[in-house]
PDB file of N, CA and C in Angstrom:
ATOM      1  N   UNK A   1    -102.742 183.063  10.065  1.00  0.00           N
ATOM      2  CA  UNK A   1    -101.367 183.003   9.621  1.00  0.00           C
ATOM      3  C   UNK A   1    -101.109 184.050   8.545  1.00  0.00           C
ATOM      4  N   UNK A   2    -102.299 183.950   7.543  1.00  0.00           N
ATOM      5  CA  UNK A   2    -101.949 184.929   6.708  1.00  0.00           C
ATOM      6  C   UNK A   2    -101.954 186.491   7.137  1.00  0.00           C
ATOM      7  N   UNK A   3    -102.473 186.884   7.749  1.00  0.00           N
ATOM      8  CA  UNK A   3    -102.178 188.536   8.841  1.00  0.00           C
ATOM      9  C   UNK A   3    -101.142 188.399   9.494  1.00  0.00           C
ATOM     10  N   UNK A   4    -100.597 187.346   9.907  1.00  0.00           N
ATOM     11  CA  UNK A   4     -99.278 187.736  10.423  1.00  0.00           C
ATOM     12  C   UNK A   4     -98.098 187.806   9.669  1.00  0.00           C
ATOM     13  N   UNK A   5     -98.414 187.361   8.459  1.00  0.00           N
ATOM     14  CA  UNK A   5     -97.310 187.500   7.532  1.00  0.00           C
ATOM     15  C   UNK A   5     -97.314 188.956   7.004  1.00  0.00           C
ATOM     16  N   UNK A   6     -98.292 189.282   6.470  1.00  0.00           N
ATOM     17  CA  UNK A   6     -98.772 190.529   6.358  1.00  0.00           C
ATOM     18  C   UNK A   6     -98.158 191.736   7.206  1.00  0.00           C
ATOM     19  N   UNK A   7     -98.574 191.169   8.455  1.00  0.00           N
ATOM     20  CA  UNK A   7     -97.697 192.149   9.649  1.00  0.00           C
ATOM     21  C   UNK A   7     -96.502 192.318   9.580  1.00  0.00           C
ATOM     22  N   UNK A   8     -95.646 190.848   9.352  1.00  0.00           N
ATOM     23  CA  UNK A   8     -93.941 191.092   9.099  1.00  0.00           C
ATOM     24  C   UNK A   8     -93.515 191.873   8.118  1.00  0.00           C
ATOM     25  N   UNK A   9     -94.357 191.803   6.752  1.00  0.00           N
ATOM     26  CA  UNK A   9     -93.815 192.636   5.371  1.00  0.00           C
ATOM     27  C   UNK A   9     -94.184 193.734   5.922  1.00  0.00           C
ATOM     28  N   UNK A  10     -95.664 194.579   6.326  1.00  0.00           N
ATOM     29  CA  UNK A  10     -95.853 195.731   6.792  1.00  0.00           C
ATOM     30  C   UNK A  10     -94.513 196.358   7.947  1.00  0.00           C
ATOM     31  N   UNK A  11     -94.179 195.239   8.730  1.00  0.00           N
ATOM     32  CA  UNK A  11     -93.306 195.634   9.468  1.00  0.00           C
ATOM     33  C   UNK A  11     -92.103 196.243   9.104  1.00  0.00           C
ATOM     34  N   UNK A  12     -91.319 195.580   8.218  1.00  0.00           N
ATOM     35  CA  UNK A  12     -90.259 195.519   7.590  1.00  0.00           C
ATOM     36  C   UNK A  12     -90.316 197.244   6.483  1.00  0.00           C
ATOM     37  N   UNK A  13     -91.254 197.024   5.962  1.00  0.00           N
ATOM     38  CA  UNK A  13     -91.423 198.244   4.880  1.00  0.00           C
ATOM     39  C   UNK A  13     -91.678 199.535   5.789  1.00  0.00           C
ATOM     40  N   UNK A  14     -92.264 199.637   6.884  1.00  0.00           N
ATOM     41  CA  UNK A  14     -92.514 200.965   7.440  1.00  0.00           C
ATOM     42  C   UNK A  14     -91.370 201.201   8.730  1.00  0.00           C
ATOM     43  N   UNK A  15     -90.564 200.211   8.686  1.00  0.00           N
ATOM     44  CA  UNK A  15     -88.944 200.323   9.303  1.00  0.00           C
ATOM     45  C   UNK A  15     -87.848 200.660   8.177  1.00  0.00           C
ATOM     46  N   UNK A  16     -88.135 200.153   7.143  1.00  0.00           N
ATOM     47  CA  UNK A  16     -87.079 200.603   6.058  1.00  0.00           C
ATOM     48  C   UNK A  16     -87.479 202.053   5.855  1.00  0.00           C
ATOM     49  N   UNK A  17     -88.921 202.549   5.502  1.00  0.00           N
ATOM     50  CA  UNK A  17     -89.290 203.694   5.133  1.00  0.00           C
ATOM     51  C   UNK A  17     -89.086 204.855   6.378  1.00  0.00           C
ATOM     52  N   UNK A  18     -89.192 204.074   7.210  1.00  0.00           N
ATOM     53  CA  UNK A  18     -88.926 205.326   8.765  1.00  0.00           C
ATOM     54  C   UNK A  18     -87.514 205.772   8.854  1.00  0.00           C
ATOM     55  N   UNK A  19     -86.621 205.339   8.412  1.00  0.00           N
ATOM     56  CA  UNK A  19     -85.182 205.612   8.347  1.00  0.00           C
ATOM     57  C   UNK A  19     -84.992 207.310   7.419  1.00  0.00           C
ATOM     58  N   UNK A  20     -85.983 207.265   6.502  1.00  0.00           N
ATOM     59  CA  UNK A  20     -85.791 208.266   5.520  1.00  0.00           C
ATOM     60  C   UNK A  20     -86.882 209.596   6.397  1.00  0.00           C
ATOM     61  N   UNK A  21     -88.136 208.816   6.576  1.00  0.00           N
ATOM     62  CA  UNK A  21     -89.180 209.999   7.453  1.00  0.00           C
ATOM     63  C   UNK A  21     -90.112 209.545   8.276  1.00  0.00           C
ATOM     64  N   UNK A  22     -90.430 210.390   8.470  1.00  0.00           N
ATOM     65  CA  UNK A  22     -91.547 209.950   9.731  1.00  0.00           C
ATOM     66  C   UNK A  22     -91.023 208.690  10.652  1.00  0.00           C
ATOM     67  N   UNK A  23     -89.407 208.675  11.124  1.00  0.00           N
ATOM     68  CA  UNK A  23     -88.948 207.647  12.187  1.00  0.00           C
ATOM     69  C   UNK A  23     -89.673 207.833  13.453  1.00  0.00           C
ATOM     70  N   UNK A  24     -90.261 208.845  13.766  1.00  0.00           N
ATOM     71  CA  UNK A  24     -91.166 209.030  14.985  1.00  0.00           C
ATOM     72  C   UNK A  24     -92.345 208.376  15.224  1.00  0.00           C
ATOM     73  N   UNK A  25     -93.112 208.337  14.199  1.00  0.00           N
ATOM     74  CA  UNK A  25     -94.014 206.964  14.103  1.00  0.00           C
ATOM     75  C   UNK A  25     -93.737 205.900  13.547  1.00  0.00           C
ATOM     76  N   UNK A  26     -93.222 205.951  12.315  1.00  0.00           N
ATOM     77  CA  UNK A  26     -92.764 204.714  11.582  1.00  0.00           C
ATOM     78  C   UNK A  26     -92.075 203.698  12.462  1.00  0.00           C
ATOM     79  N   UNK A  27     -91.374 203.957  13.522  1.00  0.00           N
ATOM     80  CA  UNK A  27     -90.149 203.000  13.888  1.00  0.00           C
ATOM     81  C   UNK A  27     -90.893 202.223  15.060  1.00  0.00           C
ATOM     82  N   UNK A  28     -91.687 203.124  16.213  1.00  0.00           N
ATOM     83  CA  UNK A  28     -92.709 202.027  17.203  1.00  0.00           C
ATOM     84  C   UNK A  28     -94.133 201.685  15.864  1.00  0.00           C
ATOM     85  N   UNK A  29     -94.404 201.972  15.059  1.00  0.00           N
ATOM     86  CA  UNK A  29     -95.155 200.987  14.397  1.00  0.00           C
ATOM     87  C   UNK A  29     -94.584 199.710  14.052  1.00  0.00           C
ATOM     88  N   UNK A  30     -93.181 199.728  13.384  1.00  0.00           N
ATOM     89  CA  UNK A  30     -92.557 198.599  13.144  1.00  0.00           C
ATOM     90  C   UNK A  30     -92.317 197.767  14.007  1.00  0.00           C
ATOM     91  N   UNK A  31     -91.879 198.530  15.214  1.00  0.00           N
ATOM     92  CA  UNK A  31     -91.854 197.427  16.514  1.00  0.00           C
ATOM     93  C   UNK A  31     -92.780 196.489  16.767  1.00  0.00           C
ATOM     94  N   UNK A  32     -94.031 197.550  16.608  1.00  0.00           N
ATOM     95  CA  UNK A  32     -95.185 196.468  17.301  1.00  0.00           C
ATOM     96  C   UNK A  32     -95.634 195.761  16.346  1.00  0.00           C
ATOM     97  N   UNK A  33     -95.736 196.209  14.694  1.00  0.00           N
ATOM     98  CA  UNK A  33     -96.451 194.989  14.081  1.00  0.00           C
ATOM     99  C   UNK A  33     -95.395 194.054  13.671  1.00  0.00           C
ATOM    100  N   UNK A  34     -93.987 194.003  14.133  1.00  0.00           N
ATOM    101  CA  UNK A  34     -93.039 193.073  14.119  1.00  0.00           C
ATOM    102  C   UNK A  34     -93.227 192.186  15.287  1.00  0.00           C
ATOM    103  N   UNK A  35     -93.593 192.830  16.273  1.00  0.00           N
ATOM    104  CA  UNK A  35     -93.764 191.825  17.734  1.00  0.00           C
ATOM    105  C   UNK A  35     -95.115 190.808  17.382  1.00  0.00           C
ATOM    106  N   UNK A  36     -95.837 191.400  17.169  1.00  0.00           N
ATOM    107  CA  UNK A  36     -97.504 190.740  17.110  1.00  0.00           C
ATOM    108  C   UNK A  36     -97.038 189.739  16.166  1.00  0.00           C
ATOM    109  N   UNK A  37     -96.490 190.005  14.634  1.00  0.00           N
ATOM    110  CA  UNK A  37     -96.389 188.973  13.983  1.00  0.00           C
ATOM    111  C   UNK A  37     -95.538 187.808  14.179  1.00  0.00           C
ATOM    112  N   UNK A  38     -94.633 187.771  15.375  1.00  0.00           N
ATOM    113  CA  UNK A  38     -93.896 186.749  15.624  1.00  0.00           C
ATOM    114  C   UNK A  38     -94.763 185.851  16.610  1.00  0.00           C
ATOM    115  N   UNK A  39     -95.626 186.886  17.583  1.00  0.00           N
ATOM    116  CA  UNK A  39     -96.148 186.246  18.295  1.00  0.00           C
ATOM    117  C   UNK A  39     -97.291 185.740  18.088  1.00  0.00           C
ATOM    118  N   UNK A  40     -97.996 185.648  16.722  1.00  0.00           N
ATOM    119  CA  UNK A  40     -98.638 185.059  16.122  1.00  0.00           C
ATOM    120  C   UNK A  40     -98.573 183.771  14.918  1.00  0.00           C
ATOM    121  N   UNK A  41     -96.982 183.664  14.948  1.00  0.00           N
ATOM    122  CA  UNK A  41     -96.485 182.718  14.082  1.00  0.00           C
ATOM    123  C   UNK A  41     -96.397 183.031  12.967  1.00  0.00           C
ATOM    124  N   UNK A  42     -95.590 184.003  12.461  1.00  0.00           N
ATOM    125  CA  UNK A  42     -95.507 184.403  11.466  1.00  0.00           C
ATOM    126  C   UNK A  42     -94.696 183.058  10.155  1.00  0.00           C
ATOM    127  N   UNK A  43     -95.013 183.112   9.143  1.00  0.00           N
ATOM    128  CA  UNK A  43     -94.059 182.152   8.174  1.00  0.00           C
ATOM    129  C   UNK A  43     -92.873 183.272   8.012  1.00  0.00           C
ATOM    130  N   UNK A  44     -92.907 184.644   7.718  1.00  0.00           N
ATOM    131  CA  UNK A  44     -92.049 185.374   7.381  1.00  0.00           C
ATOM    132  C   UNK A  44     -91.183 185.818   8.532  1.00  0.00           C
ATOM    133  N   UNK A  45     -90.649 185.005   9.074  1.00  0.00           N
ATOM    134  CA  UNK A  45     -89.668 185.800  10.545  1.00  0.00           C
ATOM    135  C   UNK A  45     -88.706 186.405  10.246  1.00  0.00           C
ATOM    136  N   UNK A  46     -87.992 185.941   9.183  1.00  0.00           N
ATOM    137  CA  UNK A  46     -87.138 187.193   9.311  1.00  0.00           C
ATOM    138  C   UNK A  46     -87.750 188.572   8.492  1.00  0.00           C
ATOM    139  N   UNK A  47     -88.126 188.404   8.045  1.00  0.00           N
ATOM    140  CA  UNK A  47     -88.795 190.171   7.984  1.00  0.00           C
ATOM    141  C   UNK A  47     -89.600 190.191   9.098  1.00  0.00           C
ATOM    142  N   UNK A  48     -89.799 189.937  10.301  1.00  0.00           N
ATOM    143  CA  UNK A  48     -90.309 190.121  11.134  1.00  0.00           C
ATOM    144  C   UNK A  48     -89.764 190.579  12.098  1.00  0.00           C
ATOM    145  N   UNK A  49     -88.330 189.759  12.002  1.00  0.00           N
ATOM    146  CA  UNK A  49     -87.142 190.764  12.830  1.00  0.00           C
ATOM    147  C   UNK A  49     -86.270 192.118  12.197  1.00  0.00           C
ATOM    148  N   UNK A  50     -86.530 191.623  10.981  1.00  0.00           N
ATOM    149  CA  UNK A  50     -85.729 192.940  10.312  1.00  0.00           C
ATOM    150  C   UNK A  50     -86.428 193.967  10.863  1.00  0.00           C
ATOM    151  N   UNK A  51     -87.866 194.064  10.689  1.00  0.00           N
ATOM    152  CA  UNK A  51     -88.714 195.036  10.884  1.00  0.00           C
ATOM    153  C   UNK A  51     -88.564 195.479  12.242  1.00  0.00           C
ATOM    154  N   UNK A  52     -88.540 194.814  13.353  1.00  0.00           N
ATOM    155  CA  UNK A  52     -88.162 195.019  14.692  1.00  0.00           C
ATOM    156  C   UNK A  52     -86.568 195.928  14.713  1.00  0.00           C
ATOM    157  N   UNK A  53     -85.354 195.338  14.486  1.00  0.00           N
ATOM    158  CA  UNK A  53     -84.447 195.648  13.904  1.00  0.00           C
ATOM    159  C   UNK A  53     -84.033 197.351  13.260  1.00  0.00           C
ATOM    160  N   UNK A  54     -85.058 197.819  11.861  1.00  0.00           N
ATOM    161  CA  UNK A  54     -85.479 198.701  11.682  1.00  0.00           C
ATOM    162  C   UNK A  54     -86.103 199.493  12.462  1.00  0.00           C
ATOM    163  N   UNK A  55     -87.204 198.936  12.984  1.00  0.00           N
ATOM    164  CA  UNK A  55     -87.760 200.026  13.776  1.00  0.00           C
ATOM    165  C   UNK A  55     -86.844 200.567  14.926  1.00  0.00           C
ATOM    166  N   UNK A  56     -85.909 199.838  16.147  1.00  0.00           N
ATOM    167  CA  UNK A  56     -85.105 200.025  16.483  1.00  0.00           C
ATOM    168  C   UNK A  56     -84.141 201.133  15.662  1.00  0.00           C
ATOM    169  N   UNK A  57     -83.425 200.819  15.026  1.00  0.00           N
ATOM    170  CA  UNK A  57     -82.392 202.121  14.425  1.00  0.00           C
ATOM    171  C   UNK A  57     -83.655 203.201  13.868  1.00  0.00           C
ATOM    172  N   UNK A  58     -84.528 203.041  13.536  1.00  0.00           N
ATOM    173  CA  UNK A  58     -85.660 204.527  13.641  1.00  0.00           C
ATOM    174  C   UNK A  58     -85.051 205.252  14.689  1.00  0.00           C
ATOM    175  N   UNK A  59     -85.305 204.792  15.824  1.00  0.00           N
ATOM    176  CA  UNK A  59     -85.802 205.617  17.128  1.00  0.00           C
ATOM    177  C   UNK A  59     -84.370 205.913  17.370  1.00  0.00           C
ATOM    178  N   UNK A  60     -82.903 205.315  16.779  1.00  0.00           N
ATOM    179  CA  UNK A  60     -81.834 205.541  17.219  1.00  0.00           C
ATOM    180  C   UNK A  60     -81.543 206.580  16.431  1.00  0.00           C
ATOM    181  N   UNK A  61     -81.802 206.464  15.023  1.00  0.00           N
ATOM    182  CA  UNK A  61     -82.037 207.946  14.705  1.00  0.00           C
ATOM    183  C   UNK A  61     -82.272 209.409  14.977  1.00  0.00           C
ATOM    184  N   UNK A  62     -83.362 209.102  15.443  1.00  0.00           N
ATOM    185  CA  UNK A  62     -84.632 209.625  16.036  1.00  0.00           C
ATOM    186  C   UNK A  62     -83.756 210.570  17.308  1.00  0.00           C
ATOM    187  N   UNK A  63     -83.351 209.656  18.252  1.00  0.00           N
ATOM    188  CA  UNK A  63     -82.443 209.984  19.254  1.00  0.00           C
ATOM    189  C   UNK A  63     -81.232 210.803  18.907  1.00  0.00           C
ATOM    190  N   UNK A  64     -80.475 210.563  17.834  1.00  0.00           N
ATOM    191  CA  UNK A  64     -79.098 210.987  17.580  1.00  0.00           C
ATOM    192  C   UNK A  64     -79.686 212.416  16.592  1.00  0.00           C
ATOM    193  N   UNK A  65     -80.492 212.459  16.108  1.00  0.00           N
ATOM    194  CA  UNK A  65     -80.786 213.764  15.558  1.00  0.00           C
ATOM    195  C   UNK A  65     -81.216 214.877  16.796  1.00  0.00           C
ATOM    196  N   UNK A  66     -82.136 214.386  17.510  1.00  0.00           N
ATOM    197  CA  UNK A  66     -82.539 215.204  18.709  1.00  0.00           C
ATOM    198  C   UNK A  66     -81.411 215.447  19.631  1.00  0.00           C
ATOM    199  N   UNK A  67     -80.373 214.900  19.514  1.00  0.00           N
ATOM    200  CA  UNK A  67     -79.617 214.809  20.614  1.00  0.00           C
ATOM    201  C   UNK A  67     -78.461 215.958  19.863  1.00  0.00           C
ATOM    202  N   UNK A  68     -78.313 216.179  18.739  1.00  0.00           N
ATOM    203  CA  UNK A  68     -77.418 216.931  17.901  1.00  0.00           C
ATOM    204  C   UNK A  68     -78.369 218.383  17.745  1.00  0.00           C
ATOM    205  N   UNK A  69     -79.700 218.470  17.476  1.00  0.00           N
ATOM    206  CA  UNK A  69     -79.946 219.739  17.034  1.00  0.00           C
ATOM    207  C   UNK A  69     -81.030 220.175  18.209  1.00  0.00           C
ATOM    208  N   UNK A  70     -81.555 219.691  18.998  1.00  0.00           N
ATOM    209  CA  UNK A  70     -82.724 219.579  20.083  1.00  0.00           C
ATOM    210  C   UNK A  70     -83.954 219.194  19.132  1.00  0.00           C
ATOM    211  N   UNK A  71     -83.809 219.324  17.757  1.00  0.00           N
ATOM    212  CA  UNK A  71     -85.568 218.708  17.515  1.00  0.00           C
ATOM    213  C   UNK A  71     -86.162 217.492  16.945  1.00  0.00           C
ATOM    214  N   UNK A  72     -86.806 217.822  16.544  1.00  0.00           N
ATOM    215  CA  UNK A  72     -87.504 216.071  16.389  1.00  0.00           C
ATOM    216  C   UNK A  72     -87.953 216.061  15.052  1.00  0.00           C
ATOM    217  N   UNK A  73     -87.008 217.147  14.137  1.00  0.00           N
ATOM    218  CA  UNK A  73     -87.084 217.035  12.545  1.00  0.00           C
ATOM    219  C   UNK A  73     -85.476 217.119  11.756  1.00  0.00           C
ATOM    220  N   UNK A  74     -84.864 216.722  10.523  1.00  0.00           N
ATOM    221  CA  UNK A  74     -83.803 216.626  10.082  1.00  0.00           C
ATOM    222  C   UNK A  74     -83.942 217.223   8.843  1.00  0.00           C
ATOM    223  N   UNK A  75     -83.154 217.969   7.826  1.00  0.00           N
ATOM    224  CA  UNK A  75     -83.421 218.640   7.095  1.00  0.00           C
ATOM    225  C   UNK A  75     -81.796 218.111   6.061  1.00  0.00           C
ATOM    226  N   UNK A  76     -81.890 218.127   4.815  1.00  0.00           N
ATOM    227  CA  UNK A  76     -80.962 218.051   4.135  1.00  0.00           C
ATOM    228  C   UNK A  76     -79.425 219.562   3.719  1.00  0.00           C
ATOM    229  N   UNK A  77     -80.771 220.377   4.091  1.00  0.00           N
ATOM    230  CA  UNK A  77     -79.761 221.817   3.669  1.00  0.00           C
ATOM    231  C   UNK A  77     -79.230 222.070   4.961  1.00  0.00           C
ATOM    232  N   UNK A  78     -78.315 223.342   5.023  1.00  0.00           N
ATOM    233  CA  UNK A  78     -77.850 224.230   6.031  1.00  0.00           C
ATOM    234  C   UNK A  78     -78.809 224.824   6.930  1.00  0.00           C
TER     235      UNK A  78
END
């Protein structure tokens, strides 16, 4: 029980953090250690879905940047 809780906070934090970088890995990491920890009974579910949740808008990110410039990096300047 206690690793799966573990998994939901891990989940949650590397879906919040993938929004800013690395959404290319960050966001299917969040997926999956959001999936495992539900399906292990997590006490923490909702950070278990947030993290799912998050990781999701990663990859929508992820998508809407590639889909605007062709690449698979985002830059703040001109």
């Amino acid at each position: 029980m206690r690793d799966a809780d573990g998994m939901a906070v891990a989940s949650f934090v590397m879906g919040l953090a993938g929004l800013l970088v690395f959404n290319v890995v960050l966001g299917p990491c969040a997926l999956v250690l959001g999936s495992l920890a539900l399906l292990r009974g997590t006490a923490r579910r909702g950070r278990a879905l947030l993290g799912i949740s998050l990781g999701v808008a990663d990859l929508a990110v992820l998508a809407a940047v590639t889909a605007a410039d062709q690449s698979f990096s985002w830059s703040l300047g001109g």
